[in-house]
C-alpha atoms as a PDB file:
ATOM      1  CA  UNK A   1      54.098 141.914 116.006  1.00  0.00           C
ATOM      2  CA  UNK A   2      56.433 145.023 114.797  1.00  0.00           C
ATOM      3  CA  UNK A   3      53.717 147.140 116.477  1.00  0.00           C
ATOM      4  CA  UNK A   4      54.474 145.457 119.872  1.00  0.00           C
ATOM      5  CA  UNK A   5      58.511 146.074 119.842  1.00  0.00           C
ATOM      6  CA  UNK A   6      58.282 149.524 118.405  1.00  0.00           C
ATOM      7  CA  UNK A   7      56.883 150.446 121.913  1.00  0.00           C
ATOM      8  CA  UNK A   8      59.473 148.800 123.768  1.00  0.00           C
ATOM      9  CA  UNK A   9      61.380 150.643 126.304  1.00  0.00           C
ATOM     10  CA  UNK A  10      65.014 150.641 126.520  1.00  0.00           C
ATOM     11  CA  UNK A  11      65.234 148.929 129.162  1.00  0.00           C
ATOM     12  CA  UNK A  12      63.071 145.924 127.764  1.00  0.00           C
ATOM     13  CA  UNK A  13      64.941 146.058 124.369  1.00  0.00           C
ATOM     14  CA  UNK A  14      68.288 144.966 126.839  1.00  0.00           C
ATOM     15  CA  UNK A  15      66.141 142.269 128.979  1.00  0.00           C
ATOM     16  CA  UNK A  16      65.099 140.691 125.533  1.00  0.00           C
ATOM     17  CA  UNK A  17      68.463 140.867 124.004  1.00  0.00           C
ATOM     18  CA  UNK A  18      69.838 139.345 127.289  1.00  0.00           C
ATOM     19  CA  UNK A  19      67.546 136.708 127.087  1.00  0.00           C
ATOM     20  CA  UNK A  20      67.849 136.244 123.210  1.00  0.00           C
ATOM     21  CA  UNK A  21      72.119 135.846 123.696  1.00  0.00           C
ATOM     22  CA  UNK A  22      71.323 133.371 126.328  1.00  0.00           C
ATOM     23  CA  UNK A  23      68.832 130.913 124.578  1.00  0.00           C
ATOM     24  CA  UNK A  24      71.123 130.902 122.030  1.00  0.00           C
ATOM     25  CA  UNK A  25      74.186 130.190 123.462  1.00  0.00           C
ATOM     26  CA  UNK A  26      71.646 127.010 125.414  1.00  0.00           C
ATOM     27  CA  UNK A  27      70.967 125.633 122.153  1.00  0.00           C
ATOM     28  CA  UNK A  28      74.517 126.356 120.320  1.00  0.00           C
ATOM     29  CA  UNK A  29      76.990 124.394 123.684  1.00  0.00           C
ATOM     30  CA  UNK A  30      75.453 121.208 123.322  1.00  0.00           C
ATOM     31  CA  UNK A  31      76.356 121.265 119.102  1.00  0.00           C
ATOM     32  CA  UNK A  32      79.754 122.557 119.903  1.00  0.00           C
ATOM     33  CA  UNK A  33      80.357 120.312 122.736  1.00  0.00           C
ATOM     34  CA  UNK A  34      79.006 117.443 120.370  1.00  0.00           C
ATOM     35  CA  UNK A  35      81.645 118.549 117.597  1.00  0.00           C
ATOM     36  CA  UNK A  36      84.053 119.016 119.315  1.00  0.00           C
ATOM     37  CA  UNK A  37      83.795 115.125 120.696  1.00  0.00           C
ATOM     38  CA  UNK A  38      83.576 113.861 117.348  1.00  0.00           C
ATOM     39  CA  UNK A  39      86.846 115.926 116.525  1.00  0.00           C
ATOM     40  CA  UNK A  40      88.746 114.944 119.491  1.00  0.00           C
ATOM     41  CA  UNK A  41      87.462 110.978 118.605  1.00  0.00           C
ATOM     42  CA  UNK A  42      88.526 111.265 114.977  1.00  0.00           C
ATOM     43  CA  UNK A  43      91.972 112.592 116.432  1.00  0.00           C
ATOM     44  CA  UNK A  44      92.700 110.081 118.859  1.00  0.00           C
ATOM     45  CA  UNK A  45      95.929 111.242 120.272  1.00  0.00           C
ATOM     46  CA  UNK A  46      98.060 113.820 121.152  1.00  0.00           C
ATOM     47  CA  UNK A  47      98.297 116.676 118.369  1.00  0.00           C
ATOM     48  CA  UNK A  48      95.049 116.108 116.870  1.00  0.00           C
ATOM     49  CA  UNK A  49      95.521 116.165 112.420  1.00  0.00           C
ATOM     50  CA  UNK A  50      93.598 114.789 109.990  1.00  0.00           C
ATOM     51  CA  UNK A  51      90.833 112.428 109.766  1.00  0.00           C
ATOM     52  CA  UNK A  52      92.645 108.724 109.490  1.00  0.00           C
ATOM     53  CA  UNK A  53      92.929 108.468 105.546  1.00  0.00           C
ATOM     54  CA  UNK A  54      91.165 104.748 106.041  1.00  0.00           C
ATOM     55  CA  UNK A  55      87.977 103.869 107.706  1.00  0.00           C
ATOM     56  CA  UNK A  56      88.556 101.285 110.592  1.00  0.00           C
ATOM     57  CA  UNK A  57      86.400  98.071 109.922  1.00  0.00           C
ATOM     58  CA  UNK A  58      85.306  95.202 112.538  1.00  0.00           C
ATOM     59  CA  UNK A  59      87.849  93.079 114.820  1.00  0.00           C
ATOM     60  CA  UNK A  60      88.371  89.095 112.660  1.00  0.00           C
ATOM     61  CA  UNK A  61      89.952  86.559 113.979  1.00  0.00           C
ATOM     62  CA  UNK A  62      92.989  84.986 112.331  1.00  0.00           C
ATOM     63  CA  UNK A  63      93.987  81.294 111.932  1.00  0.00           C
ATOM     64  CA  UNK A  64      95.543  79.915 115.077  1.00  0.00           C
ATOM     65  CA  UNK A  65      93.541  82.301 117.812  1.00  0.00           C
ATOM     66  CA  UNK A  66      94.935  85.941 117.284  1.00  0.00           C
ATOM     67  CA  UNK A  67      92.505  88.987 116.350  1.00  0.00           C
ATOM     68  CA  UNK A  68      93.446  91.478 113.944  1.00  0.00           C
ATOM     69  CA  UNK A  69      92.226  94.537 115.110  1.00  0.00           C
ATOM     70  CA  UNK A  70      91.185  96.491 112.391  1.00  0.00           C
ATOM     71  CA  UNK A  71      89.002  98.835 114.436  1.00  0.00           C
ATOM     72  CA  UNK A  72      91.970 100.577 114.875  1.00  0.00           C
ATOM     73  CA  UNK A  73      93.159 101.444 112.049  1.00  0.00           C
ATOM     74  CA  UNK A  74      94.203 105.104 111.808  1.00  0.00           C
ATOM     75  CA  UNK A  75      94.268 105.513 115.490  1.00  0.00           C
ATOM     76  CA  UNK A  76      96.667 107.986 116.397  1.00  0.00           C
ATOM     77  CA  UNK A  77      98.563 109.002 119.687  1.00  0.00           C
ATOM     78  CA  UNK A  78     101.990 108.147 121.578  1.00  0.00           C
ATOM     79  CA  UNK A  79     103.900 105.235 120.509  1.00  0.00           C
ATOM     80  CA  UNK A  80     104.705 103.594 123.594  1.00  0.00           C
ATOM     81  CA  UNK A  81     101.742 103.546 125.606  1.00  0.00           C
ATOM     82  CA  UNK A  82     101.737 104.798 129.323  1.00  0.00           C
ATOM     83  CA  UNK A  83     102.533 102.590 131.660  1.00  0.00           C
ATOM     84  CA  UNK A  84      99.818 100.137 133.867  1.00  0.00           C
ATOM     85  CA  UNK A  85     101.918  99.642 136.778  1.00  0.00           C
ATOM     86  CA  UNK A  86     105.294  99.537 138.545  1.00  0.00           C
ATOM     87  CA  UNK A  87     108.206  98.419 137.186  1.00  0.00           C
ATOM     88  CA  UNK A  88     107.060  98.442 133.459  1.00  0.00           C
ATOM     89  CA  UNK A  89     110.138 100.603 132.199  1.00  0.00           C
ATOM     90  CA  UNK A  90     112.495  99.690 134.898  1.00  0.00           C
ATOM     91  CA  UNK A  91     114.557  96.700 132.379  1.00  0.00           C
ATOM     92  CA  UNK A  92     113.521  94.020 135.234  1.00  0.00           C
ATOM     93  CA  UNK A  93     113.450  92.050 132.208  1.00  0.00           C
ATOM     94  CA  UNK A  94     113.668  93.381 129.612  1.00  0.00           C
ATOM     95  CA  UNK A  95     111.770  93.324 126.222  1.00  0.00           C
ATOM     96  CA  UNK A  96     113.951  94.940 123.298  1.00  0.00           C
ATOM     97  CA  UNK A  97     112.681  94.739 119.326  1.00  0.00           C
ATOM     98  CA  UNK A  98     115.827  93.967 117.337  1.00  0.00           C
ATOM     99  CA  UNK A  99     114.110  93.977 113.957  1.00  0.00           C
ATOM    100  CA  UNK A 100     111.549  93.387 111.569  1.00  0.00           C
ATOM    101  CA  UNK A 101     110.774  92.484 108.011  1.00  0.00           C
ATOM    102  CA  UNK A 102     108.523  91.065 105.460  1.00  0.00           C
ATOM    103  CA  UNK A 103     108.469  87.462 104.861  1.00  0.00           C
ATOM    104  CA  UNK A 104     106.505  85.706 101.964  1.00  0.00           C
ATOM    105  CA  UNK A 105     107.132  85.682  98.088  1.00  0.00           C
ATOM    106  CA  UNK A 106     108.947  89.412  96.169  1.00  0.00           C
ATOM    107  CA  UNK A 107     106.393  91.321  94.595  1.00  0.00           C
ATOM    108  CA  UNK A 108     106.560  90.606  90.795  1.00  0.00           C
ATOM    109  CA  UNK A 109     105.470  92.980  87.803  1.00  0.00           C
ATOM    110  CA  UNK A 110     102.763  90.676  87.078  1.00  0.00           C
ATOM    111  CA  UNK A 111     101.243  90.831  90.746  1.00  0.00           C
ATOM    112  CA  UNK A 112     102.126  94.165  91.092  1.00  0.00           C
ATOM    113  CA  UNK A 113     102.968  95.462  95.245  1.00  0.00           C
ATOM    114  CA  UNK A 114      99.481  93.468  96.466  1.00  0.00           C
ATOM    115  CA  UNK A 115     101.340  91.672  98.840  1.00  0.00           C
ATOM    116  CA  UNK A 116      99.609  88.438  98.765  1.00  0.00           C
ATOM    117  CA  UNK A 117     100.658  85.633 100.901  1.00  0.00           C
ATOM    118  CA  UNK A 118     103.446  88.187 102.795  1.00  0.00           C
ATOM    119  CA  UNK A 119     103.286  88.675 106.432  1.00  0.00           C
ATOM    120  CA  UNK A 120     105.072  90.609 108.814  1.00  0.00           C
ATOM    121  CA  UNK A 121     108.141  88.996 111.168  1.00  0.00           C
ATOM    122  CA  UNK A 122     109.248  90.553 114.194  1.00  0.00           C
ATOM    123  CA  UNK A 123     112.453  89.643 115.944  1.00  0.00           C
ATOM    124  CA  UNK A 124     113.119  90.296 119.591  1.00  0.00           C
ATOM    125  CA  UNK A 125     115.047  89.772 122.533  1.00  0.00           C
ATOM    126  CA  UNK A 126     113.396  89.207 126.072  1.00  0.00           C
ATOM    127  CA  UNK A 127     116.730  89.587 128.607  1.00  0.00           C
ATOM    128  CA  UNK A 128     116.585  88.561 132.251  1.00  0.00           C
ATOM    129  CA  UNK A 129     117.598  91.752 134.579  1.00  0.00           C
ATOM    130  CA  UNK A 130     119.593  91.348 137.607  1.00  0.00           C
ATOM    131  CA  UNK A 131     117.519  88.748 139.258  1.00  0.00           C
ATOM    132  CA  UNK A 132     116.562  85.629 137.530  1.00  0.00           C
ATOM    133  CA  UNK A 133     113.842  84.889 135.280  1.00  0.00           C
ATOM    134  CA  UNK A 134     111.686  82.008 135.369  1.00  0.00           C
ATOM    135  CA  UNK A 135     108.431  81.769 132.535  1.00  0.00           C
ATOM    136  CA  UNK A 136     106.385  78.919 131.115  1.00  0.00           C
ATOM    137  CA  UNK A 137     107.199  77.576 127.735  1.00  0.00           C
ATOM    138  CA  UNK A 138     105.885  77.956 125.129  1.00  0.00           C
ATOM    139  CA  UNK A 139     106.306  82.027 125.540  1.00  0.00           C
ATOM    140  CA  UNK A 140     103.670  84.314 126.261  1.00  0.00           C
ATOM    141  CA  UNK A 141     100.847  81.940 124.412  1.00  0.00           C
ATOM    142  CA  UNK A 142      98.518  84.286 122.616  1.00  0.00           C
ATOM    143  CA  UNK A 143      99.303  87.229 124.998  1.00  0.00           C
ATOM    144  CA  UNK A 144     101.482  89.233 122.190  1.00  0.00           C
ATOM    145  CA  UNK A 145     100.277  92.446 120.508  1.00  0.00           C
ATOM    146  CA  UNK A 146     101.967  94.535 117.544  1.00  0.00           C
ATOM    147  CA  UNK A 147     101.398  97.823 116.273  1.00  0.00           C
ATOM    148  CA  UNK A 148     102.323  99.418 113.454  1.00  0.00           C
ATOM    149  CA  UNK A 149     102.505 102.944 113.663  1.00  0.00           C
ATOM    150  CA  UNK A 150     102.184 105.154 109.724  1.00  0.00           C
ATOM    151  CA  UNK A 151     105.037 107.612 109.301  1.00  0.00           C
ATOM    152  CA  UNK A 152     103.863 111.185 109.271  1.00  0.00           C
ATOM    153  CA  UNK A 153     101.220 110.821 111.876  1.00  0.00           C
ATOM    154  CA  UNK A 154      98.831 108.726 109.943  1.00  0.00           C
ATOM    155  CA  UNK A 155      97.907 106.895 112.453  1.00  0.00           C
ATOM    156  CA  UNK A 156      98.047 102.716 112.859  1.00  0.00           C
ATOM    157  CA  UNK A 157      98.679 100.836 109.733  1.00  0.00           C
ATOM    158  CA  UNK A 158      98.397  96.886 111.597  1.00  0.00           C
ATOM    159  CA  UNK A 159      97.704  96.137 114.827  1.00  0.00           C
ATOM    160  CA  UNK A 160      96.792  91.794 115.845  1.00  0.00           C
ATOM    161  CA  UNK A 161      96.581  90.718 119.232  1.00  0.00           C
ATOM    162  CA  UNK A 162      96.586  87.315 120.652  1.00  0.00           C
ATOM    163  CA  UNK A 163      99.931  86.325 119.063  1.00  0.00           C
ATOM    164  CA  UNK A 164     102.409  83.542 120.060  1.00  0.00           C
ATOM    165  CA  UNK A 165     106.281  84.330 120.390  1.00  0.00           C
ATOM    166  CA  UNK A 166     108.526  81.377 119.195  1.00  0.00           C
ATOM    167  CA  UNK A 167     111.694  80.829 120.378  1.00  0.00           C
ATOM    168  CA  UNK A 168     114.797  80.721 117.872  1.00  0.00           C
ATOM    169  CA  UNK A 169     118.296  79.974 117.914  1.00  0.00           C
ATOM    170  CA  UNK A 170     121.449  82.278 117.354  1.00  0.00           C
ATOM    171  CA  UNK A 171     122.468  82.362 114.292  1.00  0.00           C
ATOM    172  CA  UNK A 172     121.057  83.995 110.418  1.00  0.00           C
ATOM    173  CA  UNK A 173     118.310  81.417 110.210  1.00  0.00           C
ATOM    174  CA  UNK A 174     116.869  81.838 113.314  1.00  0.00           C
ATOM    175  CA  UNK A 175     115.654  78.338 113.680  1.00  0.00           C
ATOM    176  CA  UNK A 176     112.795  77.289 115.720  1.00  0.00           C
ATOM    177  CA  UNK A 177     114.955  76.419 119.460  1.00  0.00           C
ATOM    178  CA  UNK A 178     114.044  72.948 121.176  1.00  0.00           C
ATOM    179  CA  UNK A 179     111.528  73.867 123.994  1.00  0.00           C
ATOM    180  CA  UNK A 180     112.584  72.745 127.439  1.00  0.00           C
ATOM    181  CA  UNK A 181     111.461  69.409 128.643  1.00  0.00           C
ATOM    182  CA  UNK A 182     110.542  71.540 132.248  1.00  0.00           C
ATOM    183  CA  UNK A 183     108.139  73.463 130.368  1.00  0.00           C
ATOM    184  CA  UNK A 184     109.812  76.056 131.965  1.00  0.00           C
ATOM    185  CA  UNK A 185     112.565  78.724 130.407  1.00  0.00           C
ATOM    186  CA  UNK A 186     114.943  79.631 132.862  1.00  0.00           C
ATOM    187  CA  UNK A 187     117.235  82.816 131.928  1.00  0.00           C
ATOM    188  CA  UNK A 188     120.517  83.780 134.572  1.00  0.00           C
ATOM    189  CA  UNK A 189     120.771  87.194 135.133  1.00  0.00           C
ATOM    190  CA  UNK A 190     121.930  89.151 131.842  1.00  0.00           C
ATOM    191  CA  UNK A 191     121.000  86.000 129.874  1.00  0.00           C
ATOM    192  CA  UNK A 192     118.256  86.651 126.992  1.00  0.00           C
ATOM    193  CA  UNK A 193     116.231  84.487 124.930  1.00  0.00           C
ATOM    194  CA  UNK A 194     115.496  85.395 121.066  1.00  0.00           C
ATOM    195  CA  UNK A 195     111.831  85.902 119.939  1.00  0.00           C
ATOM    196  CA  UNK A 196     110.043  85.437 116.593  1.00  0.00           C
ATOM    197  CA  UNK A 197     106.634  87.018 116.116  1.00  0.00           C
ATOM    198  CA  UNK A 198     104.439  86.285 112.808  1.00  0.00           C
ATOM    199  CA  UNK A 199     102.017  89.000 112.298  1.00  0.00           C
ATOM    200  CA  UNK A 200      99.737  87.751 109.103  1.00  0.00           C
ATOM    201  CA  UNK A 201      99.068  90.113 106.532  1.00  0.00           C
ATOM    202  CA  UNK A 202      95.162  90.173 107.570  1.00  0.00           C
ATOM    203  CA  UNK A 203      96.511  92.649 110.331  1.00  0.00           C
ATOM    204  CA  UNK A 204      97.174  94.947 107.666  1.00  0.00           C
ATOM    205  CA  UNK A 205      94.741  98.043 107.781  1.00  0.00           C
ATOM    206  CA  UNK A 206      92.719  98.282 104.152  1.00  0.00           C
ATOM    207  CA  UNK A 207      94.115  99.749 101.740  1.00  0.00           C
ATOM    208  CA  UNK A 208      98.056  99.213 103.081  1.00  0.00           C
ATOM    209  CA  UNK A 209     100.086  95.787 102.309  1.00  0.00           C
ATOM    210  CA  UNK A 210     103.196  94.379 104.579  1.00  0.00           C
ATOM    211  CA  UNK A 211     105.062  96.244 101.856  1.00  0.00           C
ATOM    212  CA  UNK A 212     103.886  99.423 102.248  1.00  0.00           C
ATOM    213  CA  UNK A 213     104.115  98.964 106.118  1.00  0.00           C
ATOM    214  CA  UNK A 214     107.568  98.568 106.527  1.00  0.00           C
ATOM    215  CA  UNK A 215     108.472 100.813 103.359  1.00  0.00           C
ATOM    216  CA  UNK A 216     111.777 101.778 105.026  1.00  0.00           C
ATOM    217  CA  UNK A 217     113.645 101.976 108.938  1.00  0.00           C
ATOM    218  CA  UNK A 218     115.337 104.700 110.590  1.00  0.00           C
ATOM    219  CA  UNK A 219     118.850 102.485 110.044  1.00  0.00           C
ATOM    220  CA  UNK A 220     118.183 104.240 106.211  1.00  0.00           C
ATOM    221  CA  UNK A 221     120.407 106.663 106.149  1.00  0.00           C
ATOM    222  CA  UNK A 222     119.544 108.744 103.320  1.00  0.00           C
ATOM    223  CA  UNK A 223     115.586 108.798 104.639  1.00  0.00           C
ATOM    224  CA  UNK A 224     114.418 111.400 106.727  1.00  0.00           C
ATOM    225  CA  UNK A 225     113.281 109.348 110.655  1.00  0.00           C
ATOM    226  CA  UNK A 226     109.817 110.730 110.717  1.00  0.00           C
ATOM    227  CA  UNK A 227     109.062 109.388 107.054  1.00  0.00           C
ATOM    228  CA  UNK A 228     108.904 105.894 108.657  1.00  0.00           C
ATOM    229  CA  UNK A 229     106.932 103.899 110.432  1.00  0.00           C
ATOM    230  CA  UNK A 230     107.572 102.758 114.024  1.00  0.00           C
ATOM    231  CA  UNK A 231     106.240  99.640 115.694  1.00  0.00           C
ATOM    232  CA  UNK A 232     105.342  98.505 119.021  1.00  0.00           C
ATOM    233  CA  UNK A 233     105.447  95.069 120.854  1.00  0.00           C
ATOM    234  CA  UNK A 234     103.831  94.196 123.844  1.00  0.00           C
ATOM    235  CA  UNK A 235     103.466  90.699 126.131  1.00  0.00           C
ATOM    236  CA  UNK A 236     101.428  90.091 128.942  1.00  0.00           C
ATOM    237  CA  UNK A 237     102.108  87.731 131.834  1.00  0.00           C
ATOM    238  CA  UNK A 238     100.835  87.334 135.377  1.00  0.00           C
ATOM    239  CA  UNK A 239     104.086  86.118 136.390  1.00  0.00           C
ATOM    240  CA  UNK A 240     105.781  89.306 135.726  1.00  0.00           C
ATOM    241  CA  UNK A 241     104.029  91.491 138.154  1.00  0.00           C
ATOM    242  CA  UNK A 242     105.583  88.316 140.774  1.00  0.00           C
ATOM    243  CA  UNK A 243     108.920  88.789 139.309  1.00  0.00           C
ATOM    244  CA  UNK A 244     108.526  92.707 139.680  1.00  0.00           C
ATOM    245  CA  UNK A 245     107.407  92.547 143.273  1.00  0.00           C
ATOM    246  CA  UNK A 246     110.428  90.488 144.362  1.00  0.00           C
ATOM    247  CA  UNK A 247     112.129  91.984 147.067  1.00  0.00           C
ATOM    248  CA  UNK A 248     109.658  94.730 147.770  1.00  0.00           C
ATOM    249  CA  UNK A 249     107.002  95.838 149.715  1.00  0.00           C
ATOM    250  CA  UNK A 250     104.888  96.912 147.657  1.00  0.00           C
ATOM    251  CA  UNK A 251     102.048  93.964 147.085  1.00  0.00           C
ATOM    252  CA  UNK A 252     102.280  92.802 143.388  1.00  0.00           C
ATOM    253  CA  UNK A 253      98.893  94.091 142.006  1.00  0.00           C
ATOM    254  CA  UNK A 254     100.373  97.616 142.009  1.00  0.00           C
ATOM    255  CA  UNK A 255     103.457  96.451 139.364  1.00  0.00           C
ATOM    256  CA  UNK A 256     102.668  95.965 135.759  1.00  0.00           C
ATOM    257  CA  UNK A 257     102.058  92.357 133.771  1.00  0.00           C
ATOM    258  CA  UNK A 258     103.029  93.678 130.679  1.00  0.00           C
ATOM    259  CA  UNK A 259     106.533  94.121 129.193  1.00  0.00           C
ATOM    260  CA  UNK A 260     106.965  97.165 125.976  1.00  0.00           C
ATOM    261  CA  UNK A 261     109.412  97.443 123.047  1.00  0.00           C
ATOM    262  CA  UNK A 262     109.107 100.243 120.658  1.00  0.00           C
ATOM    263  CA  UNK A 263     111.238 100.505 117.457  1.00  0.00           C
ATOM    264  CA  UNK A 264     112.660 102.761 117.106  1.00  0.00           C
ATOM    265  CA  UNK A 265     112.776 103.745 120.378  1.00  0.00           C
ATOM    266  CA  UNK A 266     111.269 107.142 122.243  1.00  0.00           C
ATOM    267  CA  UNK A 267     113.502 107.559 124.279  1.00  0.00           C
ATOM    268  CA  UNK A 268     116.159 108.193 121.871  1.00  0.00           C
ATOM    269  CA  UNK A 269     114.524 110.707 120.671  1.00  0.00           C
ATOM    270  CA  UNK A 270     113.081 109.113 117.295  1.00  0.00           C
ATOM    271  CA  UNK A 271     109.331 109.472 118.187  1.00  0.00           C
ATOM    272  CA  UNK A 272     107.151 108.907 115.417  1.00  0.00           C
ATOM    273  CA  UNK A 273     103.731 110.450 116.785  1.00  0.00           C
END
């Protein structure tokens, strides 16, 4: 074969290295296009990074109907999600985290930080706008989500769907309220309810416990903001989009169902992602 090229003329030697550069670069896109969608899937979210430190596992559901989705676990990207339709950020209500902790036995020495038998508790506010604000009781039946989002960019840490937010009274032990005999909760403009959400500790991503989740809060002043985690809570409801469309003329499939808290909050310029 070295016989046949050493007669080559110039001009063949360029056809052949023309057509050499091309075949490869056929067979060498579809690899690099290929890697570069595995990259871009491991990254999940603006600003790329590292490979989530934990592999997700499969969806289970959890006692009383919610799903823990541990599929994904490690997913990365913006905290507060962008919005599904009209209305969504506009405060007409609106859905505000106040704060969260971990409720179930202290850790001991004995036990070590496992975490067993401690969930997560999330307390909210839902507060009628200017209008107002008419929903069935009890409150957003298995239509609540919660995220927890890793300091640092890790990605999620817990994320369950299909929660139930309970209604609580003023006051330090937030005590189950009476539900109304209407079935309905009616809020006057500026009026809010309080929210409790239980998030169990099977929500937790492997490897994590609801201690190491909510390790600290940007309220700790001698801890840097990015060094912890940030969490998002999110109800559904047909009725809003009715509620949202009140008054205008746009027809209510183009305003969003879904109402958004994020603590800390984006907008104040505490991001965590």
């Amino acid at each position: 074969m070295a016989r046949h090229f050493r007669g080559l003329s110039p001009r063949s030697w360029l056809i052949l290295a023309v057509f050499t550069a091309t075949l490869l670069l056929l067979v060498g896109l579809p690899n690099f296009a290929a890697r570069e969608e595995r990259s871009s899937r491991d990254g999940a979210g603006a600003g790329g990074g590292p490979a989530p430190a934990v592999a997700p596992r499969p969806d289970r559901k959890l006692a009383g109907g919610a799903t823990a989705r541990l599929s994904r676990c490690g997913l990365r990207g913006d905290v507060r999600p962008a919005a599904r339709g009209a209305g969504e950020r506009s405060g007409e209500p609106a859905l505000t985290v106040l704060s969260w902790t971990t409720n179930g036995p202290e850790p001991t020495a004995a036990a070590g930080r496992a975490g067993a038998g401690v969930s997560l508790t999330v307390f909210a506010a839902l507060r009628a706008g200017e209008r107002p604000l008419r929903t069935a009781a009890p409150l957003f039946a298995g239509r609540g989500t919660v995220d927890v989002v890793a300091p640092f960019g890790s990605g999620l840490s817990a994320s369950a769907d299909g929660l139930t937010a309970t209604v609580v009274q003023e006051g330090p032990d937030a005590a189950p309220a009476e539900p109304p005999a209407s079935g309905v909760h009616r809020l006057a403009p500026g009026e809010r309810l309080l929210l409790k959400v239980d998030v169990p500790a099977e929500a937790v991503c492997p490897g994590r416990t609801p201690l190491d989740v909510i390790a600290c809060s940007a309220e700790d002043a001698d801890v840097p903001a990015e060094a912890c985690p940030s969490l998002l809570l999110t109800f559904t409801d047909p009725g809003l989009r009715a509620h949202r469309a009140k008054g205008s003329a746009r027809p209510p499939r183009t305003f969003s169902d879904r109402l958004v808290a994020v603590l800390p909050d984006p907008s104040e310029g505490l991001a965590r992602t």
